[in-house]
PDB file of N, CA and C in Angstrom:
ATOM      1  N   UNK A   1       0.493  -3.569   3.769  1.00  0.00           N
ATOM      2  CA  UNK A   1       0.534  -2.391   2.899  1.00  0.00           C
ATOM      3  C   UNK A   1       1.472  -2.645   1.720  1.00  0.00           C
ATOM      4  N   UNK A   2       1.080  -2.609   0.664  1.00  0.00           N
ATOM      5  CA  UNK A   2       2.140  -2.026  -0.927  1.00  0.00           C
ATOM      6  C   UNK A   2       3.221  -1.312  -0.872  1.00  0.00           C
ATOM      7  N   UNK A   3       3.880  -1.771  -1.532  1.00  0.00           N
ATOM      8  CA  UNK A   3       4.968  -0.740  -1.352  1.00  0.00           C
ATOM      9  C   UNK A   3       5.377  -1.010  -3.038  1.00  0.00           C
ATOM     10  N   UNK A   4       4.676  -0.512  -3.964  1.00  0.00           N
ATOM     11  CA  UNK A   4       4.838  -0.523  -5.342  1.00  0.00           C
ATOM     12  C   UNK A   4       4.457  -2.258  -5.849  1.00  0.00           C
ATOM     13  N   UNK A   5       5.807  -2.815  -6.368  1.00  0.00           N
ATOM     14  CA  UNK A   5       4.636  -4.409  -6.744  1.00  0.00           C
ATOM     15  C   UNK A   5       4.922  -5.184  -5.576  1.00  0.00           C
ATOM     16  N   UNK A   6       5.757  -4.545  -4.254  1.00  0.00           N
ATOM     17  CA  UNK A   6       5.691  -5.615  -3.414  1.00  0.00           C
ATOM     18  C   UNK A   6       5.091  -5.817  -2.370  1.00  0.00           C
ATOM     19  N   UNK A   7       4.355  -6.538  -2.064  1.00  0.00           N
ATOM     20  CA  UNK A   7       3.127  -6.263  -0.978  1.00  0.00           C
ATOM     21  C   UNK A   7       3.588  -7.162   0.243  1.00  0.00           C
ATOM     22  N   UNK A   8       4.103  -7.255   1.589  1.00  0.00           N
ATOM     23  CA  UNK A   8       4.689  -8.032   2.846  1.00  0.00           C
ATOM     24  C   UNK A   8       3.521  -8.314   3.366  1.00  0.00           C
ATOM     25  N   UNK A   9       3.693  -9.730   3.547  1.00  0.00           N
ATOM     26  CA  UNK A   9       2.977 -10.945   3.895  1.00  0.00           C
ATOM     27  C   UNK A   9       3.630 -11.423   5.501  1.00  0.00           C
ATOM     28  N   UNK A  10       2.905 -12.462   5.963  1.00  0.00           N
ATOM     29  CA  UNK A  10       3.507 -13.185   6.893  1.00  0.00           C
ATOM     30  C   UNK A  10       4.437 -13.733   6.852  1.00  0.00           C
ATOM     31  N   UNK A  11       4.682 -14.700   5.886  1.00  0.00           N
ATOM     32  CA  UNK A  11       5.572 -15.386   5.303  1.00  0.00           C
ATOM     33  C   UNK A  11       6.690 -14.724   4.331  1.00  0.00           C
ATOM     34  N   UNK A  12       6.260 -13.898   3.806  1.00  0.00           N
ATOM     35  CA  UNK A  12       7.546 -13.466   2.743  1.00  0.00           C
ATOM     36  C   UNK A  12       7.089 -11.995   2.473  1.00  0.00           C
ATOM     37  N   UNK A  13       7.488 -11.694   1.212  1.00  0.00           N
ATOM     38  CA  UNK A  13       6.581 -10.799   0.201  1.00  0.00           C
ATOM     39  C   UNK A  13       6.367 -11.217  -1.084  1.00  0.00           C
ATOM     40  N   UNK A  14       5.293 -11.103  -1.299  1.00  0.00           N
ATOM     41  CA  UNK A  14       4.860 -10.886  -2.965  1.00  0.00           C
ATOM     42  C   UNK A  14       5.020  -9.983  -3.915  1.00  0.00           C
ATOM     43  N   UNK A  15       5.079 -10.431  -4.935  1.00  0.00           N
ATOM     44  CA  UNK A  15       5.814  -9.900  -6.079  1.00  0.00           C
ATOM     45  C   UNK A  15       5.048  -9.637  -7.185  1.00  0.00           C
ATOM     46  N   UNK A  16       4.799  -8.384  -7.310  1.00  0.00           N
ATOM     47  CA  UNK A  16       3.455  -8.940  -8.454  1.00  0.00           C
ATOM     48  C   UNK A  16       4.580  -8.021 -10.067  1.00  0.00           C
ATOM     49  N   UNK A  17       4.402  -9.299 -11.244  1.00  0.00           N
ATOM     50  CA  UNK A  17       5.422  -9.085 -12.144  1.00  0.00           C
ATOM     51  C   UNK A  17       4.719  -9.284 -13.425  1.00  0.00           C
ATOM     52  N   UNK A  18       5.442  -8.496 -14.417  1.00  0.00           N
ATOM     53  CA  UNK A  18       4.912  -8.445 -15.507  1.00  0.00           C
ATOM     54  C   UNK A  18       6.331  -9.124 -16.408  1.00  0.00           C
ATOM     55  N   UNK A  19       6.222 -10.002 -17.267  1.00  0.00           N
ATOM     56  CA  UNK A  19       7.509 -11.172 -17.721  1.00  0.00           C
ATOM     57  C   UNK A  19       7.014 -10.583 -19.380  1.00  0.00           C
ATOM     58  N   UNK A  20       8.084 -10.718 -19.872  1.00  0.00           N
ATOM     59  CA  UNK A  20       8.260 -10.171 -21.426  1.00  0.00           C
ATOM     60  C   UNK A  20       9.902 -10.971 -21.918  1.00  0.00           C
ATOM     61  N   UNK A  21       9.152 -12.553 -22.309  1.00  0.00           N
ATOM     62  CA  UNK A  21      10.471 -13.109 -22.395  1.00  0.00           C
ATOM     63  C   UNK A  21      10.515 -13.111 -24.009  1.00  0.00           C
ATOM     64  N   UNK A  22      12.060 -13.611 -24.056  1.00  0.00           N
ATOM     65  CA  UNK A  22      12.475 -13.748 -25.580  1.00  0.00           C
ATOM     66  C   UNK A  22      13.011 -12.196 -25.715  1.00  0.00           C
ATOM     67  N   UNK A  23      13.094 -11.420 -24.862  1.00  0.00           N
ATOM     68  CA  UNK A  23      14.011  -9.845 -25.349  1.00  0.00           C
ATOM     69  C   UNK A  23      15.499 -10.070 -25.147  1.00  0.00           C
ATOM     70  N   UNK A  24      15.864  -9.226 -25.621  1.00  0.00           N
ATOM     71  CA  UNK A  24      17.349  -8.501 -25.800  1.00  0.00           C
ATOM     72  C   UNK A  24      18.430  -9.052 -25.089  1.00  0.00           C
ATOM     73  N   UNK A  25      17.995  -8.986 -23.854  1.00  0.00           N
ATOM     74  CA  UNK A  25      18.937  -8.770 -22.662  1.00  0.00           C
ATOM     75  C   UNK A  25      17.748  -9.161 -21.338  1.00  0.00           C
ATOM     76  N   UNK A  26      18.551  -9.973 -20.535  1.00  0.00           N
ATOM     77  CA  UNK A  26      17.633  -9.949 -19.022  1.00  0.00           C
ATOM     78  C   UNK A  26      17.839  -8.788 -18.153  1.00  0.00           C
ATOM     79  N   UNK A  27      17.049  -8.429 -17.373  1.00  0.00           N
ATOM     80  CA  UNK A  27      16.461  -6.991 -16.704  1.00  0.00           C
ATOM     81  C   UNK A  27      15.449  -7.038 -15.982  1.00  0.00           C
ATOM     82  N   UNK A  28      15.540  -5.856 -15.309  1.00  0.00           N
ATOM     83  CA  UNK A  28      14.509  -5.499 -14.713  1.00  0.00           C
ATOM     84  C   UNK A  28      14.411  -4.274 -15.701  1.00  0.00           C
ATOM     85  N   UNK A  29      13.038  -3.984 -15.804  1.00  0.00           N
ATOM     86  CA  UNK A  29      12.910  -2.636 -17.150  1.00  0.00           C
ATOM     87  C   UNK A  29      11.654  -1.695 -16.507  1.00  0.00           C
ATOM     88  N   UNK A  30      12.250  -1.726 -14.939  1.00  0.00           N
ATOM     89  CA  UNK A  30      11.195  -0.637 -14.255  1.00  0.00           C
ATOM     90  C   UNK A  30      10.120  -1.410 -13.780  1.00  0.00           C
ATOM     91  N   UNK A  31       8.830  -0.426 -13.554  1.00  0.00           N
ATOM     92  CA  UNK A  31       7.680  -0.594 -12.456  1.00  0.00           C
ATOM     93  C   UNK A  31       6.738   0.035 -13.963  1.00  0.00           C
ATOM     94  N   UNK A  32       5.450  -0.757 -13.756  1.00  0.00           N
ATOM     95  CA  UNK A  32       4.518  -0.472 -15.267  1.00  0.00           C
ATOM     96  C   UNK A  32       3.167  -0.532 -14.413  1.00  0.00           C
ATOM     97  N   UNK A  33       1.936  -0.305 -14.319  1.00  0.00           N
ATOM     98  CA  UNK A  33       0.991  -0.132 -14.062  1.00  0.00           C
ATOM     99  C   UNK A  33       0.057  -1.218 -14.831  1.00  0.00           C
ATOM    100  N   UNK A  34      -0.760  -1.925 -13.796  1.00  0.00           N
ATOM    101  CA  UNK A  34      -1.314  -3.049 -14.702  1.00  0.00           C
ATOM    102  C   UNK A  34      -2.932  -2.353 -15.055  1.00  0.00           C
ATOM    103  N   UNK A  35      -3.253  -3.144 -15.689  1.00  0.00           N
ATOM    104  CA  UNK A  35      -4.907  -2.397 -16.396  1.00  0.00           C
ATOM    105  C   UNK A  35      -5.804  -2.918 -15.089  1.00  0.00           C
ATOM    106  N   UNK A  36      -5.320  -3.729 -13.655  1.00  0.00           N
ATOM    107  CA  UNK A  36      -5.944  -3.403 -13.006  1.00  0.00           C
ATOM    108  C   UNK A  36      -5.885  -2.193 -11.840  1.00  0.00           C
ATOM    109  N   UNK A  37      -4.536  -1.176 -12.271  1.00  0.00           N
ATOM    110  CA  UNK A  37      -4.277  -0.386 -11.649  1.00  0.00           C
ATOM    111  C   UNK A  37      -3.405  -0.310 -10.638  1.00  0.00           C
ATOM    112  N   UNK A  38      -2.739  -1.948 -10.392  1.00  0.00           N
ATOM    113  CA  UNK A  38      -1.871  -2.244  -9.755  1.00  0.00           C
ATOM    114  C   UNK A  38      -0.014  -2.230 -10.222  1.00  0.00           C
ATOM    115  N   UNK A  39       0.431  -1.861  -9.141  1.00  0.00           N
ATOM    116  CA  UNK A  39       2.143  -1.794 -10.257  1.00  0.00           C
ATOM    117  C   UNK A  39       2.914  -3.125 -10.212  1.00  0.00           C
ATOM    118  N   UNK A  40       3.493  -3.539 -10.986  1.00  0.00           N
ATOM    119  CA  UNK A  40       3.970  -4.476 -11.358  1.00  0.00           C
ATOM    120  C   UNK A  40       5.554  -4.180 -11.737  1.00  0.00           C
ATOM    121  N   UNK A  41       6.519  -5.167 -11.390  1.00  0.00           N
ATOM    122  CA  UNK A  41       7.611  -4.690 -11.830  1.00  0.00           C
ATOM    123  C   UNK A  41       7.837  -5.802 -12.994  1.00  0.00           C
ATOM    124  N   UNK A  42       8.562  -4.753 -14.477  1.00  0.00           N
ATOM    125  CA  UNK A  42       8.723  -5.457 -15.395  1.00  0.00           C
ATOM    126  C   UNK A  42      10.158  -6.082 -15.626  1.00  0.00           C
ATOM    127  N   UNK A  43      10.177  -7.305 -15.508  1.00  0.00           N
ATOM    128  CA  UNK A  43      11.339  -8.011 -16.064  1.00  0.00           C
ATOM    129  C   UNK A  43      11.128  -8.291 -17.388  1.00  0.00           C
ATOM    130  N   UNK A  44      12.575  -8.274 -18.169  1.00  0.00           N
ATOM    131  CA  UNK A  44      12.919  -9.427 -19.308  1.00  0.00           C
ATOM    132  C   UNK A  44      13.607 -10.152 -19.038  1.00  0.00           C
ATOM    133  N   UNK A  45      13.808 -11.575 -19.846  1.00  0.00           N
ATOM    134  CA  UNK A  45      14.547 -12.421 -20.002  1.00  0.00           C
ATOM    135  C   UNK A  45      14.500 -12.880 -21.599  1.00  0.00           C
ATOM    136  N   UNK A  46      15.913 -13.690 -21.318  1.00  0.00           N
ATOM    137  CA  UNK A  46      16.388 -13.629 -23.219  1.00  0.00           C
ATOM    138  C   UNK A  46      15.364 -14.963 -23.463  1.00  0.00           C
ATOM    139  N   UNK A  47      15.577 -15.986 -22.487  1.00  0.00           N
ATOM    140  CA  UNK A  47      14.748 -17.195 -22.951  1.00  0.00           C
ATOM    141  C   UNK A  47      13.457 -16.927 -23.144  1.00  0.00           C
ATOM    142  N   UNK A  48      12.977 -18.044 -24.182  1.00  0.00           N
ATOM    143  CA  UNK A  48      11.569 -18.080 -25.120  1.00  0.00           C
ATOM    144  C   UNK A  48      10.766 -18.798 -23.531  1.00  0.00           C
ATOM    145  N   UNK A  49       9.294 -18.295 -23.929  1.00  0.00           N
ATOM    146  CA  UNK A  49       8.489 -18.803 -22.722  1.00  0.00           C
ATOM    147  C   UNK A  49       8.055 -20.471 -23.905  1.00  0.00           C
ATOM    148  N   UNK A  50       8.717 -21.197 -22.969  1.00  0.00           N
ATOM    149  CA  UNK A  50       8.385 -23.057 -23.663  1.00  0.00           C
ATOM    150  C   UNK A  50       8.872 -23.963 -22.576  1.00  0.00           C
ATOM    151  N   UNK A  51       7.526 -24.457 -21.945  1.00  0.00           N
ATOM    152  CA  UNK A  51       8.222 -25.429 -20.885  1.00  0.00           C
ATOM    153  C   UNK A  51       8.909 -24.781 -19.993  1.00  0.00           C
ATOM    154  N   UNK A  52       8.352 -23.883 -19.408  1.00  0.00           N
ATOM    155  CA  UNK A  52       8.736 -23.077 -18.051  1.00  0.00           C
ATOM    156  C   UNK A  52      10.060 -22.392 -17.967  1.00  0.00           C
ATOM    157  N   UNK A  53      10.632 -22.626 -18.767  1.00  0.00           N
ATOM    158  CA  UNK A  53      12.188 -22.120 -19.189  1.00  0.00           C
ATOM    159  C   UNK A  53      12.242 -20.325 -18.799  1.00  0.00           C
ATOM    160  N   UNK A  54      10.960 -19.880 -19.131  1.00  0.00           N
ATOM    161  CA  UNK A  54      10.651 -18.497 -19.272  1.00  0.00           C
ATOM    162  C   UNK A  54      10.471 -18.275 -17.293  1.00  0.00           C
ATOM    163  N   UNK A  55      10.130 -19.137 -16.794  1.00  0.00           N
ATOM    164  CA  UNK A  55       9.595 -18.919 -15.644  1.00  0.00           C
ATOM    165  C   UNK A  55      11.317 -19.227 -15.166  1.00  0.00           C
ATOM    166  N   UNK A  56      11.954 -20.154 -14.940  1.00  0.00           N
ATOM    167  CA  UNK A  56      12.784 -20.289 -14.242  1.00  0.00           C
ATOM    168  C   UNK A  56      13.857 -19.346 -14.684  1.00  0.00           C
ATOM    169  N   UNK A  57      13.907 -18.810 -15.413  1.00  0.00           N
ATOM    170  CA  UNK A  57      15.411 -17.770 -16.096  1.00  0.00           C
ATOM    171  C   UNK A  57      14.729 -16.637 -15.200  1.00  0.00           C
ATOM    172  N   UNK A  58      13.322 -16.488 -14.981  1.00  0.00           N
ATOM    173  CA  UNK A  58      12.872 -15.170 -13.808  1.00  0.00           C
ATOM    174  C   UNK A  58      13.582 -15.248 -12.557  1.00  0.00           C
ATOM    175  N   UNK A  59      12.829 -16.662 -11.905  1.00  0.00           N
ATOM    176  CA  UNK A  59      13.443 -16.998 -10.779  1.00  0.00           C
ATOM    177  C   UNK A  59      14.542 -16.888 -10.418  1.00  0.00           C
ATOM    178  N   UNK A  60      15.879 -17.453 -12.037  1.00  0.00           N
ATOM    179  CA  UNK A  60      16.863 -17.625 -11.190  1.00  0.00           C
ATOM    180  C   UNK A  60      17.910 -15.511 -11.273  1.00  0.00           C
ATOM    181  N   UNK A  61      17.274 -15.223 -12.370  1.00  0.00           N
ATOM    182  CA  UNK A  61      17.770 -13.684 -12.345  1.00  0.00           C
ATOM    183  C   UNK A  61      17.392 -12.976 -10.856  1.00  0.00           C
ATOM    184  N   UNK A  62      16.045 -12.892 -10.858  1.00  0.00           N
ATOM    185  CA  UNK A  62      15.466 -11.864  -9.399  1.00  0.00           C
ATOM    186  C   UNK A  62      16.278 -12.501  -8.408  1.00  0.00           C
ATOM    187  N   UNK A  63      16.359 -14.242  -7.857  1.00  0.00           N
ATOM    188  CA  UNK A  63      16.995 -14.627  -7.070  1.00  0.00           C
ATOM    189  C   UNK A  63      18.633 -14.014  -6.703  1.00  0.00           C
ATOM    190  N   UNK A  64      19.427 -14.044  -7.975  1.00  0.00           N
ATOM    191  CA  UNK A  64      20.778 -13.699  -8.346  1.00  0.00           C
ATOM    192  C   UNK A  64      20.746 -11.955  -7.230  1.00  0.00           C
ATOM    193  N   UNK A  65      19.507 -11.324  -7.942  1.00  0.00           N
ATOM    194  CA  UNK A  65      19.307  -9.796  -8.040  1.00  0.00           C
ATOM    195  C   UNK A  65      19.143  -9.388  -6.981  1.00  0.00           C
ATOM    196  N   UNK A  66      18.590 -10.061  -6.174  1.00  0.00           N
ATOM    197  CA  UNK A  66      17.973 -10.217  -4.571  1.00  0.00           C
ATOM    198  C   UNK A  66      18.779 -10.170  -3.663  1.00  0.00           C
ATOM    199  N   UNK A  67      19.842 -11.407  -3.832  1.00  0.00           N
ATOM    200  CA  UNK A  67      20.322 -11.981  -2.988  1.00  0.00           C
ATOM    201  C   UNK A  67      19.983 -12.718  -2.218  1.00  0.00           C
ATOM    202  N   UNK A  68      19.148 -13.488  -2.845  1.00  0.00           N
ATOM    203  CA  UNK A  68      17.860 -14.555  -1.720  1.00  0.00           C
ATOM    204  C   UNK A  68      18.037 -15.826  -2.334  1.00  0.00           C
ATOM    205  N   UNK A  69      18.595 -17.243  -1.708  1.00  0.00           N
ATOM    206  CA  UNK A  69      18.178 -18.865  -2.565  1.00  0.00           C
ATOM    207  C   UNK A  69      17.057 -18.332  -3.775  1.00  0.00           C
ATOM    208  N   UNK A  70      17.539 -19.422  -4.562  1.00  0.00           N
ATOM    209  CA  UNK A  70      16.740 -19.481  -5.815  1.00  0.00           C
ATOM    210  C   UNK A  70      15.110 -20.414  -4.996  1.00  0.00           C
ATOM    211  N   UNK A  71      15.667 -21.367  -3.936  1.00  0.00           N
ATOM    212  CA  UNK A  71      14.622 -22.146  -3.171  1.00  0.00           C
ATOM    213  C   UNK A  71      13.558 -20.866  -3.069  1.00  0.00           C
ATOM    214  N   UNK A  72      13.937 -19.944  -1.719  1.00  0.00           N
ATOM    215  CA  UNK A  72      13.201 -18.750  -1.278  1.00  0.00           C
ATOM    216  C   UNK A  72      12.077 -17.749  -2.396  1.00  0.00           C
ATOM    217  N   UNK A  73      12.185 -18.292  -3.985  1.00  0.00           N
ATOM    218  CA  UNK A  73      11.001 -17.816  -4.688  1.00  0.00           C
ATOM    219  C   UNK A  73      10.383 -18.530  -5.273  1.00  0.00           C
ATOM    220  N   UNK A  74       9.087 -18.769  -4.841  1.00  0.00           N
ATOM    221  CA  UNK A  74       7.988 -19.959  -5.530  1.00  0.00           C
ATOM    222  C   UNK A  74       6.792 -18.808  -6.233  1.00  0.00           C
ATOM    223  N   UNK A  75       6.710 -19.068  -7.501  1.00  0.00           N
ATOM    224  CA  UNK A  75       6.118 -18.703  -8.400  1.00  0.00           C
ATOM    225  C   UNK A  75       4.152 -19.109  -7.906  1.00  0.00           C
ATOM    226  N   UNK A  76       3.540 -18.058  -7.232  1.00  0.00           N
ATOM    227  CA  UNK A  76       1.947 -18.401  -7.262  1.00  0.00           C
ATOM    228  C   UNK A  76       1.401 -18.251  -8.412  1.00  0.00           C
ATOM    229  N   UNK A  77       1.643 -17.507  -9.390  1.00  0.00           N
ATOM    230  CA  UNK A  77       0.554 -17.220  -9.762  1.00  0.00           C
ATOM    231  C   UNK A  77       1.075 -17.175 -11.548  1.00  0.00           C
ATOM    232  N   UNK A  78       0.404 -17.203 -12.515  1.00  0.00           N
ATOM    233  CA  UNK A  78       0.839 -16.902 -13.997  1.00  0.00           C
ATOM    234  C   UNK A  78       1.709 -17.434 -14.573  1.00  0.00           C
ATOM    235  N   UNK A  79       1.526 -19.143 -13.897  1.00  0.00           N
ATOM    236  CA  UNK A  79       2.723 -20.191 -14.996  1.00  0.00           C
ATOM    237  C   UNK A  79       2.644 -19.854 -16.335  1.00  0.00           C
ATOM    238  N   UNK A  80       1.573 -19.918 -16.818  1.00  0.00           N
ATOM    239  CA  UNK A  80       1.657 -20.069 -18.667  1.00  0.00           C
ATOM    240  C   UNK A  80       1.090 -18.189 -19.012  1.00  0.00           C
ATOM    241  N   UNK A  81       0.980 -16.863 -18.081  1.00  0.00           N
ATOM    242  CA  UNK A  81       0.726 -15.839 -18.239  1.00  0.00           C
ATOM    243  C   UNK A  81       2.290 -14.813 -18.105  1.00  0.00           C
ATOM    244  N   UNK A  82       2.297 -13.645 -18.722  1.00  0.00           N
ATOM    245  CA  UNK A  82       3.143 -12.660 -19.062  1.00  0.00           C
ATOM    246  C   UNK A  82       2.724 -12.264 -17.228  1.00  0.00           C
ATOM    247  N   UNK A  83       2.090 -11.820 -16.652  1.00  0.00           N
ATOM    248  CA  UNK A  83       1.144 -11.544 -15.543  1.00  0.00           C
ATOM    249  C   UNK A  83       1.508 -12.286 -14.615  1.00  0.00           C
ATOM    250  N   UNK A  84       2.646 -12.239 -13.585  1.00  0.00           N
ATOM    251  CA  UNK A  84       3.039 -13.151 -12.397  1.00  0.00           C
ATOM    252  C   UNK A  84       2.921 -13.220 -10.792  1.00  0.00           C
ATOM    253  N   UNK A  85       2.782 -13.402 -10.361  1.00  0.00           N
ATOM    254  CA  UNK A  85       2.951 -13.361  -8.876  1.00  0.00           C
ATOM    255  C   UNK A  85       3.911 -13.946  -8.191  1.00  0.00           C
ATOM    256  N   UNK A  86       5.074 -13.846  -7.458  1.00  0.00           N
ATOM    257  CA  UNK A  86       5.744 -14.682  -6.863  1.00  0.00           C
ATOM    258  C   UNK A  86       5.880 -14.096  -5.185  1.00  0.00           C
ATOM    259  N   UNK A  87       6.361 -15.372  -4.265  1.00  0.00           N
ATOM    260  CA  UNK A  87       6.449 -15.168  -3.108  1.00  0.00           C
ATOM    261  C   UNK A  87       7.679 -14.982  -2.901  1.00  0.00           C
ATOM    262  N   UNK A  88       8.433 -14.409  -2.197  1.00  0.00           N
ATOM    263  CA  UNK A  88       9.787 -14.425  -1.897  1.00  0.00           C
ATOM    264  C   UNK A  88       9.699 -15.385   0.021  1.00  0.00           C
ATOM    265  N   UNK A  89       9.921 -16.040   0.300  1.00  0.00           N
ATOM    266  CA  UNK A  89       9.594 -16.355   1.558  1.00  0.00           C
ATOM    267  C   UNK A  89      11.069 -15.886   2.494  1.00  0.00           C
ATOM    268  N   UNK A  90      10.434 -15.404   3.814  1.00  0.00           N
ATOM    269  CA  UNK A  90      11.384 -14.662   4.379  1.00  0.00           C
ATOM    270  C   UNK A  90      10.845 -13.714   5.375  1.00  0.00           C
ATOM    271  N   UNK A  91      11.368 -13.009   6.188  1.00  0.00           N
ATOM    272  CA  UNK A  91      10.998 -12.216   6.779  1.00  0.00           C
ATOM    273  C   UNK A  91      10.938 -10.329   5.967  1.00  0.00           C
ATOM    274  N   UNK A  92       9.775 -10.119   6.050  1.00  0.00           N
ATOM    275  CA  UNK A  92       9.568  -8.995   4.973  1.00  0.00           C
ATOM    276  C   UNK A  92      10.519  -8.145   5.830  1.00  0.00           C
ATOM    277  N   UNK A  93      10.382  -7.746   7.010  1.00  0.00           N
ATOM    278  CA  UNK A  93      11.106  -6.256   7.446  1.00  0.00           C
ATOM    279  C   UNK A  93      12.735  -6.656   6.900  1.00  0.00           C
ATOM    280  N   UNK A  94      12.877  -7.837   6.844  1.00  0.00           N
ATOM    281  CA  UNK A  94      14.545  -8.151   5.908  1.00  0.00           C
ATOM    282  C   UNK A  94      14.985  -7.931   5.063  1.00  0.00           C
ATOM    283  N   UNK A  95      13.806  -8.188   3.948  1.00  0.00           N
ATOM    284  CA  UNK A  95      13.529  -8.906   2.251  1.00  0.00           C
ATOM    285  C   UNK A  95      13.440  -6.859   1.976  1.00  0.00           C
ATOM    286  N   UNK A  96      12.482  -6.381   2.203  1.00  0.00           N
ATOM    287  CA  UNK A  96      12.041  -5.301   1.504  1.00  0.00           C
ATOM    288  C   UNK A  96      12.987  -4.318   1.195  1.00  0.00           C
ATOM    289  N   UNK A  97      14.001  -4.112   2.346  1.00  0.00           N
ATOM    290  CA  UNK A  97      15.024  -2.651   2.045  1.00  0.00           C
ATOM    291  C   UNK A  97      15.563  -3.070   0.352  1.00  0.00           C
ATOM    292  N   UNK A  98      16.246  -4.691   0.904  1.00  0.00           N
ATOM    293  CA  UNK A  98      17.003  -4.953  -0.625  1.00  0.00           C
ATOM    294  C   UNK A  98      16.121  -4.736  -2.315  1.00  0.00           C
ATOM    295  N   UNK A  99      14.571  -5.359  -1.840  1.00  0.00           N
ATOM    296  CA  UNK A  99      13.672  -5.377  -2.984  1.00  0.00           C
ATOM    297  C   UNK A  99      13.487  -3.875  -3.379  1.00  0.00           C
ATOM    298  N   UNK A 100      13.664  -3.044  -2.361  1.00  0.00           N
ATOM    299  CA  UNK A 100      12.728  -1.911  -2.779  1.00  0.00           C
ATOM    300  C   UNK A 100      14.118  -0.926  -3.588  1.00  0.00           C
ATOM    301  N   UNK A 101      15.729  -1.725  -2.792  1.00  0.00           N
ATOM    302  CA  UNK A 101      17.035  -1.038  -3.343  1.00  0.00           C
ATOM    303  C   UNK A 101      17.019  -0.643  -5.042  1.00  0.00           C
ATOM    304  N   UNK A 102      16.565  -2.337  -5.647  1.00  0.00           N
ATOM    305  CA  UNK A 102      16.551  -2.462  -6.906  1.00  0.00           C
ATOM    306  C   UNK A 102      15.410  -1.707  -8.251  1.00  0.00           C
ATOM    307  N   UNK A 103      14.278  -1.240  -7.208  1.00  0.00           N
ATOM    308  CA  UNK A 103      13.568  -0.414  -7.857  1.00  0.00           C
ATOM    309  C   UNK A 103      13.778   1.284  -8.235  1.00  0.00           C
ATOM    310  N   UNK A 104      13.425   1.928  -9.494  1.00  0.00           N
ATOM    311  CA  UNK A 104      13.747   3.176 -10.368  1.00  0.00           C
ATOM    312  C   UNK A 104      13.402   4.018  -9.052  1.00  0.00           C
ATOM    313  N   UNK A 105      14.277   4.632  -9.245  1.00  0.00           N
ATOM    314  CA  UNK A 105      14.432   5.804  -7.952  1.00  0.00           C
ATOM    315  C   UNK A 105      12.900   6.780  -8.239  1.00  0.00           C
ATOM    316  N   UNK A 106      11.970   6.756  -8.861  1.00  0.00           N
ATOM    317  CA  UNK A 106      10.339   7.247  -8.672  1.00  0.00           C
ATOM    318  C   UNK A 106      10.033   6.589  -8.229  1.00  0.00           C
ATOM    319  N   UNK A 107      10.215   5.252  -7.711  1.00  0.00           N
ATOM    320  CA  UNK A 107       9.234   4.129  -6.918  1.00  0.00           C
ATOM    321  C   UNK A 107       9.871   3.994  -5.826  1.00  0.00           C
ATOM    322  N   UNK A 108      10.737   4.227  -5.470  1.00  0.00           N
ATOM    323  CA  UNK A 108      11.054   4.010  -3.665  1.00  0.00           C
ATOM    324  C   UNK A 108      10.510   5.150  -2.740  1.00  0.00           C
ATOM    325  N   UNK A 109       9.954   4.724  -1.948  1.00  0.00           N
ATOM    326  CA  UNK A 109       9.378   5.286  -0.370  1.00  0.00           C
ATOM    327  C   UNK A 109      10.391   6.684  -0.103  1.00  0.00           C
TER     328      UNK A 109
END
């Protein structure tokens, strides 16, 4: 079951993310609704997307944000897309209280 963009797996949970690099300041900037109707949580990061730079400044922020190894998030889905997927690997009934801590108080359970 969903629980906003994070959906618990066997292995971890997934992350389904919307990346808007090259802004202001790194963040999380809320939960956004994708045009397939699915929610997505939106990060920024200051780094330019060139040579994965954009991908790993994600990794290593959410990781920081989490409290989870930077190892524990492997990027599935939307290397060269704004549109991401990542796994957090882990035990979800663990992973989720903290994931779901960091989300806008309209999106928690």
């Amino acid at each position: 079951m969903s629980r906003g963009p994070f959906t618990p797996t066997e292995d971890g949970v997934r992350v389904a993310l919307r990346v808007t690099p090259g802004a202001s300041r790194t963040g999380m900037a809320g939960v956004i609704e994708t045009p397939g109707g699915t929610l997505a949580l939106k990060v920024t990061v200051t780094v330019i997307a060139e040579d994965g730079k954009a991908n790993e400044a994600v990794i290593k922020f959410l990781a920081k944000t989490w409290r989870v190894p930077k190892s524990n998030l492997t990027l599935l889905s939307g290397h060269t897309d704004r549109n991401k997927v990542i796994l957090i690997s882990g035990r979800p009934e663990n992973l989720m209280p903290e994931l779901i801590s960091h989300l806008p108080a309209e999106f928690r359970p």
